[in-house]
Protein backbone atom coordinates (compact mmCIF):
# COMPACT_ATOMS: atom_id res chain seq x y z
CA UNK A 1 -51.50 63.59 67.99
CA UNK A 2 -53.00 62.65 64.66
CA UNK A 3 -51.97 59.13 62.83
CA UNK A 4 -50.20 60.21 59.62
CA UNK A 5 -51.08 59.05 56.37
CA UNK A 6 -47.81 59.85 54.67
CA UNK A 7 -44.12 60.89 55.41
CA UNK A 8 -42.60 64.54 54.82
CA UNK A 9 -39.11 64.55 54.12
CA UNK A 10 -37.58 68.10 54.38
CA UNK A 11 -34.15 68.23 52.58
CA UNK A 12 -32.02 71.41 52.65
CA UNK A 13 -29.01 72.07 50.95
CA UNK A 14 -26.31 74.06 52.44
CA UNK A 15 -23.58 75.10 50.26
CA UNK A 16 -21.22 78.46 49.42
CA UNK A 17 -18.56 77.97 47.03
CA UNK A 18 -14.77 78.56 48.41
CA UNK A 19 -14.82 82.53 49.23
CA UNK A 20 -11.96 82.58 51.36
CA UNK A 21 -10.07 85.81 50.20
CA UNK A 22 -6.81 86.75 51.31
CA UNK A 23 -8.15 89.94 51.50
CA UNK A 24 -10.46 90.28 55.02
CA UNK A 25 -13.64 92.66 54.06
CA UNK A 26 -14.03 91.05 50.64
CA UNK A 27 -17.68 90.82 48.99
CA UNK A 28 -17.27 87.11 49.18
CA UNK A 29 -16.28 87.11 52.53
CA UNK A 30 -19.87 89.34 53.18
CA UNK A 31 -21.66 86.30 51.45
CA UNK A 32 -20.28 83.56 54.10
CA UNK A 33 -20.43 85.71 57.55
CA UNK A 34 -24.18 86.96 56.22
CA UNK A 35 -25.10 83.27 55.32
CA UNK A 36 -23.66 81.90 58.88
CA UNK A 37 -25.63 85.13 60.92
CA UNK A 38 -28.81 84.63 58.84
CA UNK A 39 -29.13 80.96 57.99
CA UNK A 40 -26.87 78.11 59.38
CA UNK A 41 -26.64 79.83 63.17
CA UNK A 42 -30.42 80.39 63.61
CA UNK A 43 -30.95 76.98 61.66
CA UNK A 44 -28.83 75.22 64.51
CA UNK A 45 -30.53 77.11 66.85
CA UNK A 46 -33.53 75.77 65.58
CA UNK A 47 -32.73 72.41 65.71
CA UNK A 48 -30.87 72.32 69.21
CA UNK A 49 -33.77 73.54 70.75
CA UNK A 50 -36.66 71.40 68.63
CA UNK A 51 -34.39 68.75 69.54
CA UNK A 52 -34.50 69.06 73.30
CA UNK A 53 -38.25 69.15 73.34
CA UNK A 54 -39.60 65.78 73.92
CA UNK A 55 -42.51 66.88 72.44
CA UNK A 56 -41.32 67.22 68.92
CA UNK A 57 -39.98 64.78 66.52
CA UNK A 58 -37.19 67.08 64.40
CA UNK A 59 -36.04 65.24 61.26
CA UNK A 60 -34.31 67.27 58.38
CA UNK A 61 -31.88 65.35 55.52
CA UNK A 62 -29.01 68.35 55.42
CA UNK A 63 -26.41 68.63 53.05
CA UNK A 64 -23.45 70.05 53.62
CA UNK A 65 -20.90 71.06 50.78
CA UNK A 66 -17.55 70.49 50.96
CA UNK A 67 -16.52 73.64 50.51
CA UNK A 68 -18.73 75.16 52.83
CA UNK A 69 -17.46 72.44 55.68
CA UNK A 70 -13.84 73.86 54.51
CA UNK A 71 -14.77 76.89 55.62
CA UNK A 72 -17.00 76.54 58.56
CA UNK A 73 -13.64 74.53 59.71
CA UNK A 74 -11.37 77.40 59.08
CA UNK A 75 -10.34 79.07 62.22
CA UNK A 76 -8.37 82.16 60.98
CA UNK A 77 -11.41 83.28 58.47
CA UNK A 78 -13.69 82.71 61.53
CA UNK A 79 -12.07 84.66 63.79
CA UNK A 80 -12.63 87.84 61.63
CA UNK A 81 -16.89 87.31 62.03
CA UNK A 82 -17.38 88.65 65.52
CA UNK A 83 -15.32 91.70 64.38
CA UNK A 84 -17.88 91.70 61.22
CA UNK A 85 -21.25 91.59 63.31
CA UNK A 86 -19.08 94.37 65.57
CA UNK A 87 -19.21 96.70 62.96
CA UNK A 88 -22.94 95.59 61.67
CA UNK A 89 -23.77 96.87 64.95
CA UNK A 90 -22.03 100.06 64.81
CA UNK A 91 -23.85 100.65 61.63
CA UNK A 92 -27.38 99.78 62.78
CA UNK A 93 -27.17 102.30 65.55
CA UNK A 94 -27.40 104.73 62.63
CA UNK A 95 -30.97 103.42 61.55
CA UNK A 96 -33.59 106.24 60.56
CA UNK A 97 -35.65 106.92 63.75
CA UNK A 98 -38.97 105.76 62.21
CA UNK A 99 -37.33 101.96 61.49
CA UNK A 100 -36.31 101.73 65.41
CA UNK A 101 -38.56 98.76 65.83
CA UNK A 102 -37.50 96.97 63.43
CA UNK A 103 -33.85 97.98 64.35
CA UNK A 104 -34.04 96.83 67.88
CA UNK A 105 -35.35 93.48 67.02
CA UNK A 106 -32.38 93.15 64.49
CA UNK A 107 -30.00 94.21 67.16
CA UNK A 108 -31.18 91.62 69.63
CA UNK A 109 -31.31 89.16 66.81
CA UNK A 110 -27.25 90.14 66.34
CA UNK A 111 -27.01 90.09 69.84
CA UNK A 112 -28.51 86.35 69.87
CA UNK A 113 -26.32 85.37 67.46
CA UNK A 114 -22.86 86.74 69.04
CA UNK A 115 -23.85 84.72 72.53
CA UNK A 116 -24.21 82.05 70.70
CA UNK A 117 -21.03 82.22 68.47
CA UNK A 118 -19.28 82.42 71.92
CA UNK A 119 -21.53 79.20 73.39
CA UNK A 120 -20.32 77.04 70.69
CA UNK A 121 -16.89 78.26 70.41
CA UNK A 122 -17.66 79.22 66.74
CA UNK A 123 -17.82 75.30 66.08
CA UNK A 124 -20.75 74.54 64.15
CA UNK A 125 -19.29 71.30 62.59
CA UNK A 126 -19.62 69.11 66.25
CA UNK A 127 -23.02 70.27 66.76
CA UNK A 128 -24.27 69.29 63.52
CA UNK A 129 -22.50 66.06 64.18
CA UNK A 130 -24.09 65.60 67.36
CA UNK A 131 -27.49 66.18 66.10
CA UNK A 132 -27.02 63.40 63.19
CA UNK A 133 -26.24 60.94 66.35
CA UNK A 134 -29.32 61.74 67.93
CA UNK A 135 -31.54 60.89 64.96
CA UNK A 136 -32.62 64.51 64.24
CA UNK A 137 -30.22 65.19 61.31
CA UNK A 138 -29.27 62.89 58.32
CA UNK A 139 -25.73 65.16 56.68
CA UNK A 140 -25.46 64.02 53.22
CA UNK A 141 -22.67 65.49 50.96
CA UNK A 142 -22.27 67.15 47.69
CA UNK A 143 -20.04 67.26 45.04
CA UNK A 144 -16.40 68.47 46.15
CA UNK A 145 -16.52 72.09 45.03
CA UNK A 146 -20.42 71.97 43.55
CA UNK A 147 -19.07 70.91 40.06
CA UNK A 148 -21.76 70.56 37.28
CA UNK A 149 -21.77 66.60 36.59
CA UNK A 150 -23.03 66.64 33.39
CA UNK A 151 -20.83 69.22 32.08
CA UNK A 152 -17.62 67.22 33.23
CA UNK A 153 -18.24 63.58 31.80
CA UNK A 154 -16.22 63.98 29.21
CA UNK A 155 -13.72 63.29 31.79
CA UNK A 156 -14.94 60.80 33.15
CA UNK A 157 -12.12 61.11 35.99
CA UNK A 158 -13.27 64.64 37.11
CA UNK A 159 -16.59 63.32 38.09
CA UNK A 160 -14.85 61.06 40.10
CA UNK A 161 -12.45 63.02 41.74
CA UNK A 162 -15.20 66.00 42.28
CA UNK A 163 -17.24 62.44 44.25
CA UNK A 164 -14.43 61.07 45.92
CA UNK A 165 -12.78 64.04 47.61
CA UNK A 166 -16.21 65.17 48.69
CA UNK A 167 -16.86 62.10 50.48
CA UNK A 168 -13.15 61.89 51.84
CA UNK A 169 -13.83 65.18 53.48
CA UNK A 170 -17.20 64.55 54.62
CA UNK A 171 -15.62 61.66 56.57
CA UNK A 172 -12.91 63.99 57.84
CA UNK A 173 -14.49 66.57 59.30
CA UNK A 174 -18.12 64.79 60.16
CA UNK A 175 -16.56 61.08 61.46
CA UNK A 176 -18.73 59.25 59.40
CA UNK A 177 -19.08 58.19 55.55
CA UNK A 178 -21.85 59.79 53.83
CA UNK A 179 -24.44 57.52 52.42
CA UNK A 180 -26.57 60.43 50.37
CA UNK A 181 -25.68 63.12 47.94
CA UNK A 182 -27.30 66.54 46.88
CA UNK A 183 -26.01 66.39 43.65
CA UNK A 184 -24.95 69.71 42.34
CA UNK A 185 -27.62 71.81 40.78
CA UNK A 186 -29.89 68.09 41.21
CA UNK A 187 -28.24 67.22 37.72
CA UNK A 188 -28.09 63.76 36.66
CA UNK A 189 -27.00 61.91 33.16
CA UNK A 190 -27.28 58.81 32.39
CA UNK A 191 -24.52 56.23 33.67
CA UNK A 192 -23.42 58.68 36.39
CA UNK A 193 -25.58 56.16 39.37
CA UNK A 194 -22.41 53.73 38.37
CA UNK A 195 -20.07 57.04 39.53
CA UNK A 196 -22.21 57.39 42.58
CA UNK A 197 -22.19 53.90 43.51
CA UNK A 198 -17.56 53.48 42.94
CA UNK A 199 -17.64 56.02 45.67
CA UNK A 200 -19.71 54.64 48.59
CA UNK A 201 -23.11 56.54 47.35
CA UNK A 202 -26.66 55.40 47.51
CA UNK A 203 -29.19 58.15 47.49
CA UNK A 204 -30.00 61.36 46.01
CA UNK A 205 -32.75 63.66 45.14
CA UNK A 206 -33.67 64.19 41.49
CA UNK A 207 -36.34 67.59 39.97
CA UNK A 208 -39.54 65.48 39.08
CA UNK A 209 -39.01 64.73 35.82
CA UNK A 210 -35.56 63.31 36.31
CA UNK A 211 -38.56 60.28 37.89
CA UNK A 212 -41.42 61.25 35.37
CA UNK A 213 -39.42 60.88 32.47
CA UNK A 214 -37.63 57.58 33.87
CA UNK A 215 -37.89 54.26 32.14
CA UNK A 216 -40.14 52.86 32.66
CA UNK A 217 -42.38 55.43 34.19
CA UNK A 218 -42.70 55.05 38.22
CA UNK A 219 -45.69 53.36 39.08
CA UNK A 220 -45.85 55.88 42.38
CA UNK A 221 -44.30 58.87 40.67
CA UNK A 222 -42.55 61.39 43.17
CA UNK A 223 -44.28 60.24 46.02
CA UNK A 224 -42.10 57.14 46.33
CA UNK A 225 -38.12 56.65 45.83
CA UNK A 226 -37.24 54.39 43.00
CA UNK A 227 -33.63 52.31 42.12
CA UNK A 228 -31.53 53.16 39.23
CA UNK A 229 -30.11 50.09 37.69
CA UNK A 230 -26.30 50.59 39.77
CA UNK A 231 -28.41 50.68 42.97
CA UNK A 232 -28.78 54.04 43.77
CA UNK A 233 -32.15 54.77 44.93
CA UNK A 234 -33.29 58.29 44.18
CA UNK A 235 -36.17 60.84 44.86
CA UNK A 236 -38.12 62.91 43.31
CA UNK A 237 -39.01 67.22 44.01
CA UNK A 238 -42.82 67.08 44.90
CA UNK A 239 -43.67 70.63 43.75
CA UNK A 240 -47.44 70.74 45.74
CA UNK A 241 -44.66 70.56 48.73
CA UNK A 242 -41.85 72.95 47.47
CA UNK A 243 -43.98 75.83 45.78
CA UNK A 244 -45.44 77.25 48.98
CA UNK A 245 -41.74 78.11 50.34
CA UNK A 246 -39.90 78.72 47.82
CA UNK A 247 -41.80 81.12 45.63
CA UNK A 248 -41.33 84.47 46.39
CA UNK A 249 -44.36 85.18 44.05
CA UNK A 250 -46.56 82.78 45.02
CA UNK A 251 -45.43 81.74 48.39
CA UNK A 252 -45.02 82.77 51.49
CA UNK A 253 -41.64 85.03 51.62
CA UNK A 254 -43.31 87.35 49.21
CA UNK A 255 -46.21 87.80 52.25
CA UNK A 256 -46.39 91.52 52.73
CA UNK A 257 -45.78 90.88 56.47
CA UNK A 258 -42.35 89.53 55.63
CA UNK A 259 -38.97 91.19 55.83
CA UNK A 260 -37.81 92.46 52.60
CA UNK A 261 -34.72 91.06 51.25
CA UNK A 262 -33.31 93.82 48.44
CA UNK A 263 -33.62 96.83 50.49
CA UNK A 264 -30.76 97.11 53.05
CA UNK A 265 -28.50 100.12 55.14
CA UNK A 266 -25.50 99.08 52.63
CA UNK A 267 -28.06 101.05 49.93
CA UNK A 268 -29.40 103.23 52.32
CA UNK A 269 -26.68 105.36 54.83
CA UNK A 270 -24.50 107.93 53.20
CA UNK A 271 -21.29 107.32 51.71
CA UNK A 272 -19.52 108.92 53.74
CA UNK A 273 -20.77 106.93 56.86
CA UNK A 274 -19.80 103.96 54.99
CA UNK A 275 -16.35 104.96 54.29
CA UNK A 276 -15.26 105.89 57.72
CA UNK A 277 -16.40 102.11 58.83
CA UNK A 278 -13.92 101.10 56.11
CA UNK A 279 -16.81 100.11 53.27
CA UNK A 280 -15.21 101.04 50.32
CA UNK A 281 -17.99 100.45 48.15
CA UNK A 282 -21.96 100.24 48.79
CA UNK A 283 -22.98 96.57 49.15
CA UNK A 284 -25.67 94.61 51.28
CA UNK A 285 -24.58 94.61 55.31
CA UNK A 286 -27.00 91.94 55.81
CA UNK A 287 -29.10 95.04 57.60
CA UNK A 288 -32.80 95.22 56.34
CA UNK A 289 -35.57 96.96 58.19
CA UNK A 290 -37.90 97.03 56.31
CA UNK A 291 -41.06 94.72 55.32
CA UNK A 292 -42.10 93.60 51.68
CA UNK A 293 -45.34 95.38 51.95
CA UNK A 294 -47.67 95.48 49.31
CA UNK A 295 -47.52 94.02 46.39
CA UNK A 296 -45.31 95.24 43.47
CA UNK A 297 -44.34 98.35 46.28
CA UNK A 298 -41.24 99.49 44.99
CA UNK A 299 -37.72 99.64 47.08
CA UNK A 300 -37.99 103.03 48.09
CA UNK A 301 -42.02 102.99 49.46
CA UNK A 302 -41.55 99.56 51.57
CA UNK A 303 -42.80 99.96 55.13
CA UNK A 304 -40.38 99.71 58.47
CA UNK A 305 -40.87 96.03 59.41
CA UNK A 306 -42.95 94.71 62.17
CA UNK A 307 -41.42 91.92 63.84
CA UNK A 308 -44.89 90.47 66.01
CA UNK A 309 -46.59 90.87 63.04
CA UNK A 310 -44.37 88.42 60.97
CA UNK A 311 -44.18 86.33 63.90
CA UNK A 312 -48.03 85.81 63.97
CA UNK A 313 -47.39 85.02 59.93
CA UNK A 314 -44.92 82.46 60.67
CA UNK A 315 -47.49 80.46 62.37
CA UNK A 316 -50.37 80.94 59.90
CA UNK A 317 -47.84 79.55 57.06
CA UNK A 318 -46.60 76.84 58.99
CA UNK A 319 -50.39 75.69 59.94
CA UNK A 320 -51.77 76.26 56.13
CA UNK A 321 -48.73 74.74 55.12
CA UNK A 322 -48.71 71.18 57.09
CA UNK A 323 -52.89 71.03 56.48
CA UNK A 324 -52.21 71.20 52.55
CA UNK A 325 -49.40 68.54 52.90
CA UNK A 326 -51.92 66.40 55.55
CA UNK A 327 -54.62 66.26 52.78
CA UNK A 328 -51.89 65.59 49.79
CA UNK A 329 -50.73 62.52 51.86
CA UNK A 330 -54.47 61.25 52.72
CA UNK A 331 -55.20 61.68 48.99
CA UNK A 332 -52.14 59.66 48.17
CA UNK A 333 -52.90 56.68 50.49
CA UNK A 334 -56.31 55.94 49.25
CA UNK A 335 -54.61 54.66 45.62
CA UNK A 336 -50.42 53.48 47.08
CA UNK A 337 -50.16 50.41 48.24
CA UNK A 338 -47.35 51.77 50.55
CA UNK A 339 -46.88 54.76 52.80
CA UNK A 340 -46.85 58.17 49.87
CA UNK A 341 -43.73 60.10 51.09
CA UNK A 342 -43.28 63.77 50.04
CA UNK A 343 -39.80 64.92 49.02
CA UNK A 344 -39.38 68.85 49.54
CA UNK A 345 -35.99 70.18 48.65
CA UNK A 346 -34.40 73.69 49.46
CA UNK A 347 -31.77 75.23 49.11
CA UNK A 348 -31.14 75.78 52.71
CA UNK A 349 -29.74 79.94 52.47
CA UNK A 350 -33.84 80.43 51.16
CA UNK A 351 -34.42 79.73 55.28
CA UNK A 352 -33.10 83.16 57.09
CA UNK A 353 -30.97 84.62 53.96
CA UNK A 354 -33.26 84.87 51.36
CA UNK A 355 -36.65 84.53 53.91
CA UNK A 356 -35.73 86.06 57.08
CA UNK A 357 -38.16 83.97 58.53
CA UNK A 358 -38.03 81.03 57.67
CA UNK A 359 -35.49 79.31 60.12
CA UNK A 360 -38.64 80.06 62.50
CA UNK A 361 -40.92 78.72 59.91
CA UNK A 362 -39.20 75.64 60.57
CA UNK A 363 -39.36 75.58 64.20
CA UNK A 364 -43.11 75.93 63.51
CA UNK A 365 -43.38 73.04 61.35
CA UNK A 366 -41.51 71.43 63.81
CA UNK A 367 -44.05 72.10 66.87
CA UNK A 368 -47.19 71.38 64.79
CA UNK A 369 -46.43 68.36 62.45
CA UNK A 370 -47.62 65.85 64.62
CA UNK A 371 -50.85 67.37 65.88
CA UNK A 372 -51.07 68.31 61.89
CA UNK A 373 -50.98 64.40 60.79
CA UNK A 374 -47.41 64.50 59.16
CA UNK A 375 -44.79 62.66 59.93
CA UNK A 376 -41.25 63.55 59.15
CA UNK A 377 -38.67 61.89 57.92
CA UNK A 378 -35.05 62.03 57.00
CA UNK A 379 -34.14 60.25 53.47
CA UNK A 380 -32.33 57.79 55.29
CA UNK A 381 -34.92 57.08 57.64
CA UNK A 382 -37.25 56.63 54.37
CA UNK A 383 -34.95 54.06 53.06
CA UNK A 384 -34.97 52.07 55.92
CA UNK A 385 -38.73 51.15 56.11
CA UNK A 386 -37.16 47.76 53.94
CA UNK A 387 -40.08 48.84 51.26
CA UNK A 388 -39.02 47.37 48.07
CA UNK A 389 -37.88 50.02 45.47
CA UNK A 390 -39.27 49.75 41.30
CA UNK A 391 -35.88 49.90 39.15
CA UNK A 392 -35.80 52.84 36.93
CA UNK A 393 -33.37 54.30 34.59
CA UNK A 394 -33.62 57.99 35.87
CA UNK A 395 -34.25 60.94 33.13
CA UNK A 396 -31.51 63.33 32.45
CA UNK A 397 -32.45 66.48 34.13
CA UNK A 398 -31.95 69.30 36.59
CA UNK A 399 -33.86 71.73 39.24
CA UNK A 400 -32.52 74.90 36.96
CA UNK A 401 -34.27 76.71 34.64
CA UNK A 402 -35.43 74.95 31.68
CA UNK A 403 -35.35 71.54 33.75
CA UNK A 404 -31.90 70.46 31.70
CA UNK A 405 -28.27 71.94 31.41
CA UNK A 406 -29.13 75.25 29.73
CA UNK A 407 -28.46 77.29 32.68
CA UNK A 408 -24.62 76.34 32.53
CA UNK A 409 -24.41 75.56 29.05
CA UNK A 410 -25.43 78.97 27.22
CA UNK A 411 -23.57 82.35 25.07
CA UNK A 412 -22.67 83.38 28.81
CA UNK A 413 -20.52 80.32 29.85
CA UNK A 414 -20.53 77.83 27.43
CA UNK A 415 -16.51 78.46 26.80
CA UNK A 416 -15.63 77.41 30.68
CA UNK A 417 -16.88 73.85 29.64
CA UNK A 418 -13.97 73.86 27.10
CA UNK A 419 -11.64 74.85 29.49
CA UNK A 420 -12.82 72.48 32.05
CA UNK A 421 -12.19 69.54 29.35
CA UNK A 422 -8.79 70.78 28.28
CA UNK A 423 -7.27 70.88 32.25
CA UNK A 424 -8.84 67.37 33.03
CA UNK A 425 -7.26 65.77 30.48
CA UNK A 426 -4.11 67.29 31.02
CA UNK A 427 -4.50 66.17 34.94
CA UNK A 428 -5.05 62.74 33.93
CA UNK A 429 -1.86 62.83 31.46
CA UNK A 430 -0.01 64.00 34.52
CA UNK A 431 -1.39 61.59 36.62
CA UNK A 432 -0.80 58.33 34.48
CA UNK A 433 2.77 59.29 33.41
CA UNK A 434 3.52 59.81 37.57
CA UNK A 435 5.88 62.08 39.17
CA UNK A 436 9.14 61.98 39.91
CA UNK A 437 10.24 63.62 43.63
CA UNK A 438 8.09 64.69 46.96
CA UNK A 439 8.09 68.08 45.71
CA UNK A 440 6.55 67.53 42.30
CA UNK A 441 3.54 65.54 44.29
CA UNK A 442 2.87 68.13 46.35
CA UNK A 443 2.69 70.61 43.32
CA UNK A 444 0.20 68.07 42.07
CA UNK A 445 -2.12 67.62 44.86
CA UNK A 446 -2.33 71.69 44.61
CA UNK A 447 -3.04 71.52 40.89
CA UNK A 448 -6.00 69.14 41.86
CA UNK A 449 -7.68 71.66 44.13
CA UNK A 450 -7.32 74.23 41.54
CA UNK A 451 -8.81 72.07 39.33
CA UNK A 452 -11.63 71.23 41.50
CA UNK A 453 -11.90 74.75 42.71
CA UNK A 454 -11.91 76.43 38.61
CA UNK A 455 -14.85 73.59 38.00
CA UNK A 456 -17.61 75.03 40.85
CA UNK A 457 -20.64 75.38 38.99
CA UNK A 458 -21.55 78.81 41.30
CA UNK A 459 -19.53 80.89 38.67
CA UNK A 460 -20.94 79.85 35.60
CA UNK A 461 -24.01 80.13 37.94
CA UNK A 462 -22.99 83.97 38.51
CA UNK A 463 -21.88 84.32 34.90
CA UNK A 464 -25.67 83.73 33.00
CA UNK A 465 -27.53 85.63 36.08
CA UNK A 466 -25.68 88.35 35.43
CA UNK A 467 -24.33 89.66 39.03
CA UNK A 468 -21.45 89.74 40.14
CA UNK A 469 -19.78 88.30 36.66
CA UNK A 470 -16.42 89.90 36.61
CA UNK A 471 -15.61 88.30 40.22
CA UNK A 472 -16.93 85.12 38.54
CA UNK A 473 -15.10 85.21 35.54
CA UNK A 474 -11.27 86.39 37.48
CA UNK A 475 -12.24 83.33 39.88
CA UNK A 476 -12.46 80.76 36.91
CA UNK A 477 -9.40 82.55 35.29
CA UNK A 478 -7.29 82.43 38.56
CA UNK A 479 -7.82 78.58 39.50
CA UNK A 480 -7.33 77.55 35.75
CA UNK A 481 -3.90 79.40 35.57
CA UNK A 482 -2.46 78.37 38.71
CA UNK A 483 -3.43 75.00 37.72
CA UNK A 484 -1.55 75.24 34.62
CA UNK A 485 1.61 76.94 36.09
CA UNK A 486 1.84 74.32 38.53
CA UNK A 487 1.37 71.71 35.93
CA UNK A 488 3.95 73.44 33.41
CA UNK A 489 6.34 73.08 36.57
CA UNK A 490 6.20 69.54 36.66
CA UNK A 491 6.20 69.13 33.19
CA UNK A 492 9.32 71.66 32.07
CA UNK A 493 10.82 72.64 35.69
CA UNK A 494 9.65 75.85 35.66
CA UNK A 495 10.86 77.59 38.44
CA UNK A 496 8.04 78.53 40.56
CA UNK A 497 8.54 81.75 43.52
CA UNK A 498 8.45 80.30 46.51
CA UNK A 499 6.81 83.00 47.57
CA UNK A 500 3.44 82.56 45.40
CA UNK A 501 4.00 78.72 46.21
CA UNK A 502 2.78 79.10 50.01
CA UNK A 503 0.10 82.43 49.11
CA UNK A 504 -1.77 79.84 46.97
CA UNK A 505 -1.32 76.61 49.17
CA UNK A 506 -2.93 79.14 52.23
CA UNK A 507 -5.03 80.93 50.32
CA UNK A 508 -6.79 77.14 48.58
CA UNK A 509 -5.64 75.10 50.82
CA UNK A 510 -8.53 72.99 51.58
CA UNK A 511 -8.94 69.16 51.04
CA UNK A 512 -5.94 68.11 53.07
CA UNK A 513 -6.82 64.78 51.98
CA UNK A 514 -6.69 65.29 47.97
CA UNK A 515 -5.22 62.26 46.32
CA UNK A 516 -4.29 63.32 42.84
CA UNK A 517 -4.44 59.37 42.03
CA UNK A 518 -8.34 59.80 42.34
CA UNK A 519 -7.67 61.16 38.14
CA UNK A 520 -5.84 58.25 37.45
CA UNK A 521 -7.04 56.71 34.32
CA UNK A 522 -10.42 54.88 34.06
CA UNK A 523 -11.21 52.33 31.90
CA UNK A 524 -13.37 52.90 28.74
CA UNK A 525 -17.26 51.96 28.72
């Protein structure tokens, strides 16, 4: 074992926004049983077992989204993803003969991942829970349904109900009261560390310049947390420790050895095959065989995958990786007068979604960071070394493109914002002028989730990449005019079907804890 000079804090973010459909086989039904087979089962794997070696010291900050808790807790959408890997491995069995390697390490991999479904009872929740009590874990939350900050402050009650109700379900399902927050998209304005604080908050992570920018300037940059003037201490991205992972260009999941991510059976098997397994249109199964091979190969001349040969990559990475953070730290303690601490962020599908690998990568870091000379650290932990903390007032700024807002303000999206505005007020109206029987409460808790649900910042997300749009746009479009038939019906009496009353409190019927007085009225600045 090596001393280390510095700290590594690893911080992944784990987050879908709410795709339960009341339609079983949806696309964004694919997107959560693909993200819990590639990503959060392996990454719990991961942790379990890196956890019951004595030999390693696991630490990993984790966020968890609300929405993504809602649906990791919901039994009747769960039940339907054994059935889902079922036919996954009906269709694999139909591989081209010349990708059988690569298809009999993907069936064992499906194969690992059905015992352990079964192990844990398809409970992911406790076990997460149970690795934050043994130190390996810090679970921070998110907003409620990933709800771009800056973009709601008009209302200044929608920032707080998106804060509140996250952390109110945090403590529900996880038994504990978050302390940190991956703040949705990392976007911060000014004023919103008094937001953070109202609802139990004290630490987030921040893109660098949300620090660089800061007044005054950090005297330690990135490499150490500073305090906002509310008290919320925040951290910022060190890229020399993010670029290596995350690029597919210039780091490691673009490694020719690597499994390639766009080319999958869904593309690949005939129609017709599809069909009769009830795929009614061609999609991504979540089955890829084949390896990124050289660079700039295109989709149809990748090579069959070679899973020992990856393997023997994953360790290389992990090695190079920890050595370039090992002589970033050393550099950094020759000129801090306290211990340099590297902040790398992730969104956590990148680790066995996006980069098939990289739940393993992980385990790797894991085995070698201590003989490396990096120690690691959850943001918690980081916080509790009593070091005292420079007060800053934190930059506006975000991890998307352009550093600020542009992504979700733009041609493509910029007319949600006004809608967003427009139902928030009308909430808080509601809100302050009260209700007046059980039954008009009840329709106002609902209008509350579809508030919350219309405000997720993963469609207007969707809507400037490009993708999937139309589902994007009919998501917005549904939450926004349920929310304003249900308020009309408290308003005017509208008559609402009773029928279409109990689809929509099934079909969005997370946050069992909403409290529409969380829009009550705030007092001006």
């Amino acid at each position: 074992m090596v001393m280390a000079a510095g700290d590594l804090a690893l911080v992944l973010h784990a987050h879908l926004p709410y795709v339960r459909s009341s339609e079983p086989g949806s696309l964004e039904e694919d997107w959560y049983f693909q993200a819990l087979q590639e990503c959060y089962l392996p990454l719990l794997a991961v942790l379990e077992a890196a956890a019951a070696d004595r030999r390693q010291r696991p630490r990993l900050t984790l966020g968890l989204s609300p929405t993504l808790l809602s649906l990791l807790a919901d039994r009747p959408l769960n039940a339907r993803f054994l059935p889902w890997i079922a036919l996954r491995q009906e269709l694999l069995q139909q591989a081209p003969q010349e990708l059988g390697e690569a298809a009999t390490h993907l069936a064992s991999q499906l194969v690992a991942v059905v015992e352990q479904w079964i192990q844990i009872e398809g409970a992911l929740i406790p076990r997460f829970r149970r690795l934050q009590q043994q130190g390996v874990l810090d679970l921070i939350t998110c907003g409620a349904t990933h709800g771009y900050l800056p973009l709601l402050r008009q209302v200044p009650e929608a920032v707080r109900a998106q804060l509140v109700t996250a952390v109110r379900e945090h403590e529900r399902l996880l038994g504990e009261r978050p302390l940190g927050i991956w703040l949705p998209e990392c976007a911060y304005y000014e004023g919103l560390d008094q937001q953070l604080v109202a609802a139990g908050l004290r630490y987030s992570v921040l893109d660098a310049h949300g620090l660089l920018h800061a007044l005054p300037r950090p005297r330690y940059g990135v490499f150490a947390p500073i305090c906002s003037p509310a008290g919320v201490a925040l951290f910022g991205r060190d890229s020399s420790a993010t670029l290596p992972v995350w690029s597919a260009r210039e780091g490691y999941p673009g490694d020719g050895a690597y499994r390639e991510f766009h080319r999958d059976l869904g593309w690949d098997l005939p129609e017709a095959e599809l069909t009769s397994h009830g795929i009614r249109s061609r999609r991504p199964l979540g089955l890829k065989l084949h390896r990124v091979s050289a660079q700039g190969c295109p989709l149809d001349q990748k090579l069959p995958y070679e899973p020992e040969v990856a393997a023997e990559r994953i360790e290389q990475h992990a090695a190079a990786y920890l050595e370039g953070r090992a002589e970033e730290l050393t550099g950094l303690a020759r000129s801090m007068e306290r211990r340099p601490l590297l902040v790398a962020p992730f969104d956590a599908e990148l680790f066995g979604h996006w980069w098939f690998e990289g739940p393993q990568f992980l385990a790797a870091l894991f085995r070698q960071a201590s003989a490396a000379g990096v120690r690691l650290v959850t943001l918690r932990e980081s916080l509790a070394s009593g070091d005292p903390l420079q007060v800053c007032r934190p930059s506006p700024s975000s991890w998307g493109q352009g550093g600020y807002h542009d992504y979700w303000l733009n041609e493509t999206n910029a007319w949600v914002v006004a809608e967003w505005q427009r139902a928030s007020l009308a909430m808080v109206r509601r809100v302050q002028q009260g209700v007046g029987s059980e039954a008009q409460r009840n329709l106002l808790t609902q209008a509350g989730r579809e508030l919350l649900l219309a405000q997720s910042s993963d469609w207007s997300f969707i809507l400037r990449a490009g993708t999937t749009t139309e589902l994007a746009k009919e998501r917005i479009e549904r939450h926004l005019d349920r929310f304003w038939r249900l308020i009309d019906a408290i308003d005017n009496g509208t008559e609402l079907p009773a029928q279409w009353l109990e689809a929509i409190s099934v079909e969005d019927g997370l946050f069992p804890l909403l409290n529409a007085a969380d829009w009550a009225g705030m007092p001006s600045a």
